[in-house]
N, C-alpha and C. Protein backbone atom coordinates (compact mmCIF):
# COMPACT_ATOMS: atom_id res chain seq x y z
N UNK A 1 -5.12 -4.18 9.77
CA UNK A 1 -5.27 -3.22 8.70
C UNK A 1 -6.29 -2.17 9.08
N UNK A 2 -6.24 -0.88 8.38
CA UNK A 2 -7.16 -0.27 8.71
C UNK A 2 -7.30 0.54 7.28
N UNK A 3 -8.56 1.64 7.71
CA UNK A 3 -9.17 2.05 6.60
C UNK A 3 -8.35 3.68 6.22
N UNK A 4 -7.12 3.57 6.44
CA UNK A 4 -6.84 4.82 6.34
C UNK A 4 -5.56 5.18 5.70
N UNK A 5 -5.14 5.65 4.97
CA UNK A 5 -4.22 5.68 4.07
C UNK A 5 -2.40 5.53 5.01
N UNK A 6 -1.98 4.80 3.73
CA UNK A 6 -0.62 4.51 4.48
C UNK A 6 0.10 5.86 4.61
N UNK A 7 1.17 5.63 5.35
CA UNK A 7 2.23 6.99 5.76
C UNK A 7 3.08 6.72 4.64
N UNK A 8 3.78 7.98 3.90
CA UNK A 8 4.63 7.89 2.73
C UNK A 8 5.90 7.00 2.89
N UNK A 9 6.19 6.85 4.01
CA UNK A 9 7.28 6.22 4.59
C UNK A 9 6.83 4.28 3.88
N UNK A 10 6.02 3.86 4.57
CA UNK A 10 5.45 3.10 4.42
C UNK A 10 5.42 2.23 2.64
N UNK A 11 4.86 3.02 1.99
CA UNK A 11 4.71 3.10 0.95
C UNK A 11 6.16 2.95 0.10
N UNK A 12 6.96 4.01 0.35
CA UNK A 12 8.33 3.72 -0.27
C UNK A 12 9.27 2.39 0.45
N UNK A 13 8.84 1.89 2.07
CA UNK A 13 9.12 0.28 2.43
C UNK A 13 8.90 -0.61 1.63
N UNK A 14 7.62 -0.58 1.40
CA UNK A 14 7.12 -1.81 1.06
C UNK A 14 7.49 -1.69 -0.43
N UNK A 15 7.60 -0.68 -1.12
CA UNK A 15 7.72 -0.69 -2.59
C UNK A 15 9.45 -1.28 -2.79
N UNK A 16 10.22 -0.54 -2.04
CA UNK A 16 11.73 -1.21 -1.54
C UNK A 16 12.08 -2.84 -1.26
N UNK A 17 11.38 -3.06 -0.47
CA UNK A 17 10.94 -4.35 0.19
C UNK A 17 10.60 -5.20 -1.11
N UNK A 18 9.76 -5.21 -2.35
CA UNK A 18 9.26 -5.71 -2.80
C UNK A 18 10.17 -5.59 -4.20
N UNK A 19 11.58 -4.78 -4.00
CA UNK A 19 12.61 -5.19 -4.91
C UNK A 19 11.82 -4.17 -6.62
N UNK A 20 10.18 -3.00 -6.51
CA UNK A 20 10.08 -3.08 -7.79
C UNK A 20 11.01 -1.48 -7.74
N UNK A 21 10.69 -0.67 -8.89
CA UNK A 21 10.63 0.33 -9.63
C UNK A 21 9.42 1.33 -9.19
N UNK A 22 9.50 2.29 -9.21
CA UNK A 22 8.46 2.99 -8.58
C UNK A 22 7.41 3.12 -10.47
N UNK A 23 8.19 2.98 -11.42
CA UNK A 23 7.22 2.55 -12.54
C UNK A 23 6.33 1.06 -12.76
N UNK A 24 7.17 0.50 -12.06
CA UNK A 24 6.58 -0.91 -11.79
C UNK A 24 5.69 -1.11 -11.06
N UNK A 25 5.69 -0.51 -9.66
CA UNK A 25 5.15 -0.03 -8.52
C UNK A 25 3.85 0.55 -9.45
N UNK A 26 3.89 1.41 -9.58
CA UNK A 26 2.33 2.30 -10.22
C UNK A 26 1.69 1.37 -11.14
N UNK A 27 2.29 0.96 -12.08
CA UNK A 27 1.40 0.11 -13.13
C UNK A 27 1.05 -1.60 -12.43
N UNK A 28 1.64 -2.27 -11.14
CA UNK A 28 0.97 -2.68 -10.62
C UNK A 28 -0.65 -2.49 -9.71
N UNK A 29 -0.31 -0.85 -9.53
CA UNK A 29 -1.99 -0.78 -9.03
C UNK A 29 -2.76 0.16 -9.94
N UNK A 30 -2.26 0.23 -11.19
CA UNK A 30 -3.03 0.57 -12.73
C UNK A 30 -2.98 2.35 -12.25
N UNK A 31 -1.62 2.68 -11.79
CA UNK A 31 -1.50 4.15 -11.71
C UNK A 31 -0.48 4.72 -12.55
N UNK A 32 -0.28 6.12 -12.68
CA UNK A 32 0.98 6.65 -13.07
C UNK A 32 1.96 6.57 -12.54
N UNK A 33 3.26 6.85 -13.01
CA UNK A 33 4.36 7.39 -12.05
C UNK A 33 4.33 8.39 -11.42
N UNK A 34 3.95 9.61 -12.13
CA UNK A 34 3.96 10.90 -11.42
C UNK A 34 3.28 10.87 -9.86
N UNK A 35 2.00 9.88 -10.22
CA UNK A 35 1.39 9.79 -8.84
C UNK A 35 1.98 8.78 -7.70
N UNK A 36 2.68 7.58 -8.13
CA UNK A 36 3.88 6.99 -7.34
C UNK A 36 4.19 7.88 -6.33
N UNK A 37 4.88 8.74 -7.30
CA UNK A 37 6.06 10.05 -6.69
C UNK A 37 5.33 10.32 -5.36
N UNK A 38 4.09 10.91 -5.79
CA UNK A 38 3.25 11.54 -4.97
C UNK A 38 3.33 11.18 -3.51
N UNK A 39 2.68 10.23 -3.78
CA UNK A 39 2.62 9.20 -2.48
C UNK A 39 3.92 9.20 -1.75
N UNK A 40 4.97 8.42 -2.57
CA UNK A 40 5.68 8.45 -1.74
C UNK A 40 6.43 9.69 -1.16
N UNK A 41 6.72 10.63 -1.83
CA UNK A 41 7.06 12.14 -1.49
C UNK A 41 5.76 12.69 -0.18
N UNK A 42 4.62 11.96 -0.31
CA UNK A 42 3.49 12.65 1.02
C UNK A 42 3.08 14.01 0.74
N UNK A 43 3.06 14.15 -1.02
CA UNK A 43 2.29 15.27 -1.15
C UNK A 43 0.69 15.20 -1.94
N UNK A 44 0.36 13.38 -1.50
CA UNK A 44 -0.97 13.03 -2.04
C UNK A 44 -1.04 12.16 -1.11
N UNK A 45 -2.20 11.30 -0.70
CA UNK A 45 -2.47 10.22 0.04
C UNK A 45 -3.01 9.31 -0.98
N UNK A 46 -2.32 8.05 -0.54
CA UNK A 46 -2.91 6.88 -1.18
C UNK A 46 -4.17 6.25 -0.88
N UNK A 47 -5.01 5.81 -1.74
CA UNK A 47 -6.44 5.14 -1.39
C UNK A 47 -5.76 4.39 -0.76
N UNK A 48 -6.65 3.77 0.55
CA UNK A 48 -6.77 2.66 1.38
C UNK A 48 -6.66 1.12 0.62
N UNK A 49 -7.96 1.59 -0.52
CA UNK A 49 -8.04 0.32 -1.59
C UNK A 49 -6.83 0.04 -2.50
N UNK A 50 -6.08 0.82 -3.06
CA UNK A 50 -4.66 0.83 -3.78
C UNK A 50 -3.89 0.12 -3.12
N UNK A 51 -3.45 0.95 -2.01
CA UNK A 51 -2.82 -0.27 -1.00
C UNK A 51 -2.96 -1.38 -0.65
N UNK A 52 -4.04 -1.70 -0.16
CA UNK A 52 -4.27 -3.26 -0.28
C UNK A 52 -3.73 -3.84 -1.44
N UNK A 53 -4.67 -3.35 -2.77
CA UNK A 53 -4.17 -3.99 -3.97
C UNK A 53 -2.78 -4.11 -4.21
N UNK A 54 -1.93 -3.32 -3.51
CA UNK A 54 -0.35 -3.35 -4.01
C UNK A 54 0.16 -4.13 -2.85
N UNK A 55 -0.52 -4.35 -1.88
CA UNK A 55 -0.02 -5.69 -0.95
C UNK A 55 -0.60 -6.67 -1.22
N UNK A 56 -1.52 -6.99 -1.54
CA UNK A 56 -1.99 -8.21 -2.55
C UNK A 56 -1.24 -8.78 -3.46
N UNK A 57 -1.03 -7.67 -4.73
CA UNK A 57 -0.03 -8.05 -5.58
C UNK A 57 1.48 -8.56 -5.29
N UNK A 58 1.75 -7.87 -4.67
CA UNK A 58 2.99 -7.93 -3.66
C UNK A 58 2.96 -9.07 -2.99
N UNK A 59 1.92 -9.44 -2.56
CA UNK A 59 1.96 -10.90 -1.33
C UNK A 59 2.34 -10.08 0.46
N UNK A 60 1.98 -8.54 0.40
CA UNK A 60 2.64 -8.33 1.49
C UNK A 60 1.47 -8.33 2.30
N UNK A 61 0.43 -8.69 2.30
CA UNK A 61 -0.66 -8.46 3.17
C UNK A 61 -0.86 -10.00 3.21
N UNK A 62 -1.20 -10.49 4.82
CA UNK A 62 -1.09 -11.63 5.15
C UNK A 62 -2.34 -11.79 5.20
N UNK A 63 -2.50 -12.95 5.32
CA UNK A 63 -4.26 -13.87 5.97
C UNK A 63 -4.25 -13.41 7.46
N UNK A 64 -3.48 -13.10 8.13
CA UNK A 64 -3.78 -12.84 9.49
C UNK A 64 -4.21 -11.23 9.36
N UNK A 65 -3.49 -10.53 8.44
CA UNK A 65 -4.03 -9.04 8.87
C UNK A 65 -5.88 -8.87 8.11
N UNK A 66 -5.77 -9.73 7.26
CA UNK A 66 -7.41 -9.99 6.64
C UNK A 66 -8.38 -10.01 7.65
N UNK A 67 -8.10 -11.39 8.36
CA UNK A 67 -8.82 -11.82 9.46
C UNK A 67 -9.29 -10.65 10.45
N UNK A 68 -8.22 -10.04 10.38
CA UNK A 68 -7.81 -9.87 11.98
C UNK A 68 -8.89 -8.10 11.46
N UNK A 69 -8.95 -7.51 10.46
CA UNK A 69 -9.74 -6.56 9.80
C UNK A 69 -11.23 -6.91 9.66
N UNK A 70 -11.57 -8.54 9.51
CA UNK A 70 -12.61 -8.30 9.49
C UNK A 70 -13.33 -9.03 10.66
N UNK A 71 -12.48 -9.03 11.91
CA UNK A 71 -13.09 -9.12 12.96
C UNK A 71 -13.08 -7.61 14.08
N UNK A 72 -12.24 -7.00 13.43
CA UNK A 72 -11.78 -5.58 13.87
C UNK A 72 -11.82 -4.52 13.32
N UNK A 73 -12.52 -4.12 12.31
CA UNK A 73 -12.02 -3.02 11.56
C UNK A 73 -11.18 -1.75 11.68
N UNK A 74 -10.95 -1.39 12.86
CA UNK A 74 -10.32 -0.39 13.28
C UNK A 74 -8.35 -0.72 14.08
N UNK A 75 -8.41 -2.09 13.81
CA UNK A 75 -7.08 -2.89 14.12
C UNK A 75 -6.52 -1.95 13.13
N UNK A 76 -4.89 -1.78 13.59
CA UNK A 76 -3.99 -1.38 13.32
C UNK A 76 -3.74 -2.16 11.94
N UNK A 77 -2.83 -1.59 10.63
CA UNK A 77 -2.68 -1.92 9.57
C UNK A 77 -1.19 -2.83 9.49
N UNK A 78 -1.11 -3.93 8.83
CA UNK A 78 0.30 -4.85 9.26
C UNK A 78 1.18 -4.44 8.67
């Protein structure tokens, strides 16, 4: 993982991946829709911290990419 905001691409994966709603999607990390959009359209960047939280929630962030961040901080994001 790293400290730097996901690629919009990314963002609309994992939101895909995770079967929600891009309204579902936002009010899992206590956002709007409009700003969903955002993100995933790549005409805003997502906090670093959001993300996590929506792979958390999600279950998409593993114990290995944890680890592996806080022996590395600059390791690549999983």
């Amino acid at each position: 993982m790293s400290n730097a905001s996901p690629d919009p691409a990314e963002i609309l994966a994992a939101r895909k991946t995770s079967g929600l709603s891009q309204t579902a999607a936002a009010e899992l990390v206590h956002s709007k829709l409009r700003t969903w959009q955002q993100w995933e359209a790549g005409d805003r960047r997502m906090h670093p911290g959001l993300w996590e939280l929506f792979q958390l929630k999600t279950a998409t962030l593993t114990v290995t990419s944890i680890v592996e961040r806080a022996r590395d901080p600059a390791a690549p994001s999983a």
